[in-house]
Protein backbone atom coordinates (compact mmCIF):
# COMPACT_ATOMS: atom_id res chain seq x y z
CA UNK A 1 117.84 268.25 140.31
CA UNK A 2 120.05 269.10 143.09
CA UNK A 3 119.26 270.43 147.20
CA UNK A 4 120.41 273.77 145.89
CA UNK A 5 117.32 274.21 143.52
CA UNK A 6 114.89 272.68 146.09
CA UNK A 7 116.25 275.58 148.70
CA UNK A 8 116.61 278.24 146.03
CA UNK A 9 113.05 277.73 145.16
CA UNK A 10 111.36 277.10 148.47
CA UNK A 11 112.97 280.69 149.82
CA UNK A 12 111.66 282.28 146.63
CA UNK A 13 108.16 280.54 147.28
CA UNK A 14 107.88 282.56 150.60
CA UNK A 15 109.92 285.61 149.39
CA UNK A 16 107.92 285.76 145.96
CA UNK A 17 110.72 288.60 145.28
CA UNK A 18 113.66 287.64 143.48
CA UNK A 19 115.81 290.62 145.04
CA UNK A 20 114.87 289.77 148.38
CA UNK A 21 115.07 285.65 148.00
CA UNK A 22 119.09 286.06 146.18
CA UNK A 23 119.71 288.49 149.26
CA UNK A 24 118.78 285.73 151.71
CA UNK A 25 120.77 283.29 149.84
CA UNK A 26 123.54 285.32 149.42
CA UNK A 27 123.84 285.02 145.67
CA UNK A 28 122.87 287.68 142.67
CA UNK A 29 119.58 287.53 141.19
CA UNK A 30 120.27 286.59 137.85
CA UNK A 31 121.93 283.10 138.62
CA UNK A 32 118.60 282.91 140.55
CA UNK A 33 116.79 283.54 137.75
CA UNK A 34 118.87 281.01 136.09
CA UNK A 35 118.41 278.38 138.19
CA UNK A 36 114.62 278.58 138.90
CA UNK A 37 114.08 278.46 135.09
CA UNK A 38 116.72 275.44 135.03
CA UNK A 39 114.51 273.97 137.63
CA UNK A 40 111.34 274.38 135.74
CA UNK A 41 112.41 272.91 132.25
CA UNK A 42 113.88 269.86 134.08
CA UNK A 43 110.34 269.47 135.38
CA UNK A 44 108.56 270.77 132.25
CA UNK A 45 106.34 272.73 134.08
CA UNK A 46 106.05 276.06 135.42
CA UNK A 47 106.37 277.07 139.25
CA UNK A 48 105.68 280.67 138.87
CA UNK A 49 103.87 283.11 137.36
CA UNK A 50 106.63 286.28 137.02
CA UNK A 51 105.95 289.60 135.72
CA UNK A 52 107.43 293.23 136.28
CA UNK A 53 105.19 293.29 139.28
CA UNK A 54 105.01 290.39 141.11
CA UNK A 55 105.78 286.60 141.45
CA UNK A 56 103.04 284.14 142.24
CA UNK A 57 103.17 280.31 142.58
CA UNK A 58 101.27 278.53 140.21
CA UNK A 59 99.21 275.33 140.95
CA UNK A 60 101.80 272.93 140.03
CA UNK A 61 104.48 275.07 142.28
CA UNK A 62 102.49 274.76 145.50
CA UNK A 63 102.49 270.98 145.46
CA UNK A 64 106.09 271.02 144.36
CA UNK A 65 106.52 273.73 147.56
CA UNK A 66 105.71 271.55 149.93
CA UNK A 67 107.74 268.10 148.53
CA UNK A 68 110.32 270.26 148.59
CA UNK A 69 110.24 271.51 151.65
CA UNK A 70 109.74 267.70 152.83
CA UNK A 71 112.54 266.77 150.95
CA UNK A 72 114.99 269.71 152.17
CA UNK A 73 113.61 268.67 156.06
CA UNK A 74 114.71 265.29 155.57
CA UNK A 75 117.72 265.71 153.77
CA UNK A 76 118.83 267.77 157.12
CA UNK A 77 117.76 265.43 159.45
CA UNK A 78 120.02 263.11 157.23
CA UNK A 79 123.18 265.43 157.69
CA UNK A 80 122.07 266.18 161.18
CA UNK A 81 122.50 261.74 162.13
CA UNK A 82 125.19 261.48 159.81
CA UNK A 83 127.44 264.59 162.06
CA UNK A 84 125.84 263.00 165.27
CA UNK A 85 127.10 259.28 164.46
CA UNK A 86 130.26 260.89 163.41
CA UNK A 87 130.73 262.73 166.73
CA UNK A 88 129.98 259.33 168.83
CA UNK A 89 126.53 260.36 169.72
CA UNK A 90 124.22 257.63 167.75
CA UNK A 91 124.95 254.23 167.01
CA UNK A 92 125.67 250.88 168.82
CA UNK A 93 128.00 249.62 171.07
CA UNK A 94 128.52 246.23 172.02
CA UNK A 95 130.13 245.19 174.99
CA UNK A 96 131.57 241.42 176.03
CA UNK A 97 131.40 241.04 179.59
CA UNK A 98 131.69 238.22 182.22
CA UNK A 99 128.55 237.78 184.32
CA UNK A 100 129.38 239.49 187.23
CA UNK A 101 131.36 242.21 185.69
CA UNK A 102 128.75 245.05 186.58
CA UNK A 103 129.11 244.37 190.09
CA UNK A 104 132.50 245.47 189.81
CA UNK A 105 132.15 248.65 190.67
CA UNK A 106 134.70 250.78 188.04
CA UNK A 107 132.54 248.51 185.40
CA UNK A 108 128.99 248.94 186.46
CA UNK A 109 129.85 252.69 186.59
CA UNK A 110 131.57 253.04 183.18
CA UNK A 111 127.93 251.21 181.79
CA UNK A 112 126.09 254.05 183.90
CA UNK A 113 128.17 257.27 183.03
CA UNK A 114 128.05 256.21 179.12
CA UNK A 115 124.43 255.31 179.38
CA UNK A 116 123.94 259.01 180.75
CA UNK A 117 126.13 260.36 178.47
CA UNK A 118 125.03 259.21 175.47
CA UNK A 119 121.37 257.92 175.20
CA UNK A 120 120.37 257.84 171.64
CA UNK A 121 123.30 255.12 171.41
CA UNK A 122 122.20 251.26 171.29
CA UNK A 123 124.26 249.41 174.18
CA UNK A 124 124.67 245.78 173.69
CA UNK A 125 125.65 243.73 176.84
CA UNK A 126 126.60 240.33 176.12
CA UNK A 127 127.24 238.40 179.11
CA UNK A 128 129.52 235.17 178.25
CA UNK A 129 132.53 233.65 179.21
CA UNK A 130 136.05 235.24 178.21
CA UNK A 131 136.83 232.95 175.90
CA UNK A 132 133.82 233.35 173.95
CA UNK A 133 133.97 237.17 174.26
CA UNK A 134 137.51 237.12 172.56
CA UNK A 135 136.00 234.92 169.29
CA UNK A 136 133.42 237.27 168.88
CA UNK A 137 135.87 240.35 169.14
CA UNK A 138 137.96 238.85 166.03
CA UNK A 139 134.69 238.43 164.38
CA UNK A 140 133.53 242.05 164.62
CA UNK A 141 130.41 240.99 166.32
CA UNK A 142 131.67 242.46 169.64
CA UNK A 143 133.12 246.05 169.83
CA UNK A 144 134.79 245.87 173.69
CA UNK A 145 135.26 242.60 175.55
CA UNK A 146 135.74 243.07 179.09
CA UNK A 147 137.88 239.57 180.74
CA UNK A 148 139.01 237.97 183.40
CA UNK A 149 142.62 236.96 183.12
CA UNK A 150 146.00 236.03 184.97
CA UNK A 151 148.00 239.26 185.65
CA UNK A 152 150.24 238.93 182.40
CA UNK A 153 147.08 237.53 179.59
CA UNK A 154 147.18 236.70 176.28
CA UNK A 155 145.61 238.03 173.87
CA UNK A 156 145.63 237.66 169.75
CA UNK A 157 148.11 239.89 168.17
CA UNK A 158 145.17 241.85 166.43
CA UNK A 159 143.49 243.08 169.90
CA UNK A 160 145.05 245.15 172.37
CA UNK A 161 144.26 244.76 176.41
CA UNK A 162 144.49 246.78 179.11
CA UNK A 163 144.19 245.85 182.86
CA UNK A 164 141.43 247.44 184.14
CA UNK A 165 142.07 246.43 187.63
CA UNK A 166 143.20 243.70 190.47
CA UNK A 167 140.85 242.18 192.49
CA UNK A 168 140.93 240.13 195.53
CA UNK A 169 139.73 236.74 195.53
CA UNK A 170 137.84 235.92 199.01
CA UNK A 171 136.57 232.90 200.77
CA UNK A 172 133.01 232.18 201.12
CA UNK A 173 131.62 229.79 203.96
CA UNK A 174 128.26 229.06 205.26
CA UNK A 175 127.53 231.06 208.59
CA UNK A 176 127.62 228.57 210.86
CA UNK A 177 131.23 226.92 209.16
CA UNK A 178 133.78 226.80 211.80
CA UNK A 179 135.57 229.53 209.25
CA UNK A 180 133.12 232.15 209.65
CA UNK A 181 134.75 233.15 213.05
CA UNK A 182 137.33 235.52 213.32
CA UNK A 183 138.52 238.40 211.90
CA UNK A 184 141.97 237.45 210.47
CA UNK A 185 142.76 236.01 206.83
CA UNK A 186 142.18 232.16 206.12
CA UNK A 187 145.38 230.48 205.30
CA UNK A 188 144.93 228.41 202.31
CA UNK A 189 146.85 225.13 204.07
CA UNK A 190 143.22 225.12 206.28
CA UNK A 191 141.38 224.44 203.39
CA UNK A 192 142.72 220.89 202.40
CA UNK A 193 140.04 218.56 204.13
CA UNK A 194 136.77 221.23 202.86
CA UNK A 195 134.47 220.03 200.52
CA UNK A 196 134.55 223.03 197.49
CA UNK A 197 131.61 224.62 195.29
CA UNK A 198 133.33 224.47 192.06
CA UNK A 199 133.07 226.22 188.99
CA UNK A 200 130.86 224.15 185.81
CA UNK A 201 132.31 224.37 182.36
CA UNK A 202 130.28 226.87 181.44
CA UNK A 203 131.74 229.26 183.86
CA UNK A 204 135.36 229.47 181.86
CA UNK A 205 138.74 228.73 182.78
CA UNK A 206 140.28 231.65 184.11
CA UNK A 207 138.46 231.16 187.82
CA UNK A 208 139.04 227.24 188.08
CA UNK A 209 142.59 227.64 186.91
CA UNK A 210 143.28 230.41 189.59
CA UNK A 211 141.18 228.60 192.65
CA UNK A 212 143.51 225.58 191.47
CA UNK A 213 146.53 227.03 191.43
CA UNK A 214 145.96 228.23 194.79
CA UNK A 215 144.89 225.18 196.16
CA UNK A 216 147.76 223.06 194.80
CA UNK A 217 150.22 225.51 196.31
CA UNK A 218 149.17 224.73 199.28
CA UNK A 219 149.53 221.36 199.05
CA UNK A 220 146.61 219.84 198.35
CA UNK A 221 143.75 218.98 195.18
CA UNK A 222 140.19 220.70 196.28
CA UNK A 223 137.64 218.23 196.92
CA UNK A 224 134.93 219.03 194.93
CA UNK A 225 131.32 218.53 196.07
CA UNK A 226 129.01 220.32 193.71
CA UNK A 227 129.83 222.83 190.31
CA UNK A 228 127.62 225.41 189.70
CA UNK A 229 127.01 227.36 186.14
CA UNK A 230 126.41 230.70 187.42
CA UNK A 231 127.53 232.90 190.88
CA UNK A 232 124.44 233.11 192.59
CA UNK A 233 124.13 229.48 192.00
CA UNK A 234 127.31 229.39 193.61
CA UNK A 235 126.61 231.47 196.86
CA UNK A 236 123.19 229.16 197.23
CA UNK A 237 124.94 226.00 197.67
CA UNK A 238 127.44 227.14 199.87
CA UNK A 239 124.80 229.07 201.92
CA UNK A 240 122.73 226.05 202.39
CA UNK A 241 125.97 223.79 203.79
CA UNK A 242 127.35 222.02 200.73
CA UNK A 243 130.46 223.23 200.51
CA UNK A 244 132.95 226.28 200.42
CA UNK A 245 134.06 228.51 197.56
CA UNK A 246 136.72 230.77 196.89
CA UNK A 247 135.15 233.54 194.87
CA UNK A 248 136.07 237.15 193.49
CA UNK A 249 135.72 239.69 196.05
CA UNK A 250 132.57 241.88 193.45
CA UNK A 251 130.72 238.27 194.66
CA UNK A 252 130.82 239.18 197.99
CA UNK A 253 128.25 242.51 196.93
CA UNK A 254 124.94 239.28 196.36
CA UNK A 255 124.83 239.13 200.02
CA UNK A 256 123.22 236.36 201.84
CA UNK A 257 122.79 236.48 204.96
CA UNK A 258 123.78 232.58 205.31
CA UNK A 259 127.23 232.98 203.69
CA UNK A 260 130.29 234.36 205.36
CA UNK A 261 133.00 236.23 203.52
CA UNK A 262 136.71 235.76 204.92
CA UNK A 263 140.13 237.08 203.64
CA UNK A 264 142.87 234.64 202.25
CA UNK A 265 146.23 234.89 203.20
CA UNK A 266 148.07 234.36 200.05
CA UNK A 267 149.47 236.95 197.76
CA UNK A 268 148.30 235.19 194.74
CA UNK A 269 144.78 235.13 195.81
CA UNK A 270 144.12 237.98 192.63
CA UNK A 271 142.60 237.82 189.21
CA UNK A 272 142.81 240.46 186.88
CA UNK A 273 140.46 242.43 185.20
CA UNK A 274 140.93 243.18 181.28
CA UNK A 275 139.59 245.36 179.02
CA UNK A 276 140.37 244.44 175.06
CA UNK A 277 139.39 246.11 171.91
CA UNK A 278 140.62 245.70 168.06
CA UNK A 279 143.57 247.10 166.96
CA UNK A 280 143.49 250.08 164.87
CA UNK A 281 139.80 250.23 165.95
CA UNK A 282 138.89 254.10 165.69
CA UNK A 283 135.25 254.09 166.40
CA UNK A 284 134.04 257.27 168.91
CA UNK A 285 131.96 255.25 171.06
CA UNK A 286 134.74 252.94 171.51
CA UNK A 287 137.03 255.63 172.32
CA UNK A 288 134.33 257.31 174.72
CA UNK A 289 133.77 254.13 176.74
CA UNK A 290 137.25 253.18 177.11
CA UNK A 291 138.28 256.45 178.71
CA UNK A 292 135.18 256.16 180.93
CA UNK A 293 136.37 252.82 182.06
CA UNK A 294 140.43 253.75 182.33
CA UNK A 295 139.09 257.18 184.47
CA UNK A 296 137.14 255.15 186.71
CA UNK A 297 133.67 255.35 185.82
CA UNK A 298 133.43 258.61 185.33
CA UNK A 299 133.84 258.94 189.20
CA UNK A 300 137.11 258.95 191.46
């Protein structure tokens, strides 16, 4: 038994003419014939009573009507996901992403514009550190990881990145910290004798191995004070006096009013943005968030 019977039958059913049912199907009438009687020895039963005058369903060919119209329903609504999926539209996506990468604000409005654009699709945010978003890539259980890196990163030869974008990093300082006055940028020399608000474990390695880079450039090792496994964290400790912190400008957006943000005067003071997929990955909604993120967000 194949859709074709189901459909040649159920437009017979409400036809009960063959003429009329093979014109709406677009075929002759005698392969009609042919394969309503097919149909009916298959099942070993008859559907319809047919004479010279007139076609009627029989008692075992209204039940079957309305199976098969059940079954011809469903088997659209099958073709109907399987074309949707295929055009991007269904389906999940799962995106790797650093805590504070929504704040950014080309990320939080490539999330928004594909939410819009495509609702019926699953979105997966997984918030963890870059290294862990890059395992999880190679394992398939991510389909987009979105990094923070040096300006040249390194990825495995499998993936392929892109640099989203540069971003500044900034200096935070409690309000009433003698570097919360002024307008100009902090030079990085004035920061030897400050106590820091580090960055835990947890947090990675790209940020601590940029803030140290800095700092040793300058001349000196940061003191630490206090680490901290998560930005707000951060911003609380130095807004209550315990230290400074040299943070990624999208940090600057949690504002409190007890922390200051200040420039730095070094040309370094950057860390890159990356987005990475598989290579040879061909998958719609991949393709459909990727060009949100490299046009912007969907915005200018």
């Amino acid at each position: 038994m194949e859709l074709r019977h189901l459909r040649y039958f159920a437009t017979l059913a409400e036809e009960l003419h063959f003429g009329r049912a093979a014109a709406r199907l677009r075929i002759s009438q005698p392969p009609l014939s042919q394969q309503i009687k097919a149909l009916e020895d298959e099942l070993g039963t008859r559907l319809l009573e047919r004479n010279n005058r007139r076609v009627a369903l029989t008692e075992a060919g209204r039940m079957f009507l309305a199976e098969a119209r059940a079954t011809l329903a469903q088997a659209e609504r099958t073709a109907q996901v399987g074309r949707r999926a295929g055009r991007g539209e269904l389906g999940e996506l799962r995106i790797g992403l650093f805590p504070s990468a929504p704040l950014i604000p080309v990320v939080g409005r490539s999330i928004l514009a594909f939410r819009q654009n495509f609702p019926d699709v699953q979105l997966t945010l997984d918030e963890v550190e870059s290294r862990q978003q890059v395992q999880a890539l190679m394992e398939e259980r991510e389909h987009i990881a979105i990094i923070r890196g040096p300006a040249q990163v390194a990825v495995p030869g499998e993936m392929v990145a892109r640099e989203l974008l540069r971003e500044r990093l900034v200096l935070v300082v409690p309000a009433d910290h003698r570097l919360a006055r002024g307008n100009g940028k902090v030079a990085m020399a004035s920061l030897a004798e400050e106590r820091f608000v580090f960055y835990g474990p947890r947090m990675g390695t790209t940020l601590p191995t940029q803030v140290l880079a800095l700092c040793r450039a300058a001349g000196f090792e940061p003191r630490i004070s206090q680490v901290a496994s998560a930005n707000a964290t951060i911003l609380g400790l130095v807004a209550v006096g315990l230290g400074i912190a040299i943070v990624p400008e999208a940090m600057s957006l949690l504002r409190h009013d007890a922390v200051v943000t200040r420039a730095i005067a070094a040309a370094d003071a950057v860390t890159s943005v990356w987005i990475l997929r598989r290579r040879g990955e061909r998958s719609p909604l991949v393709e459909a968030f990727l060009g949100l993120a490299v046009a912007g967000g969907g915005q200018k």
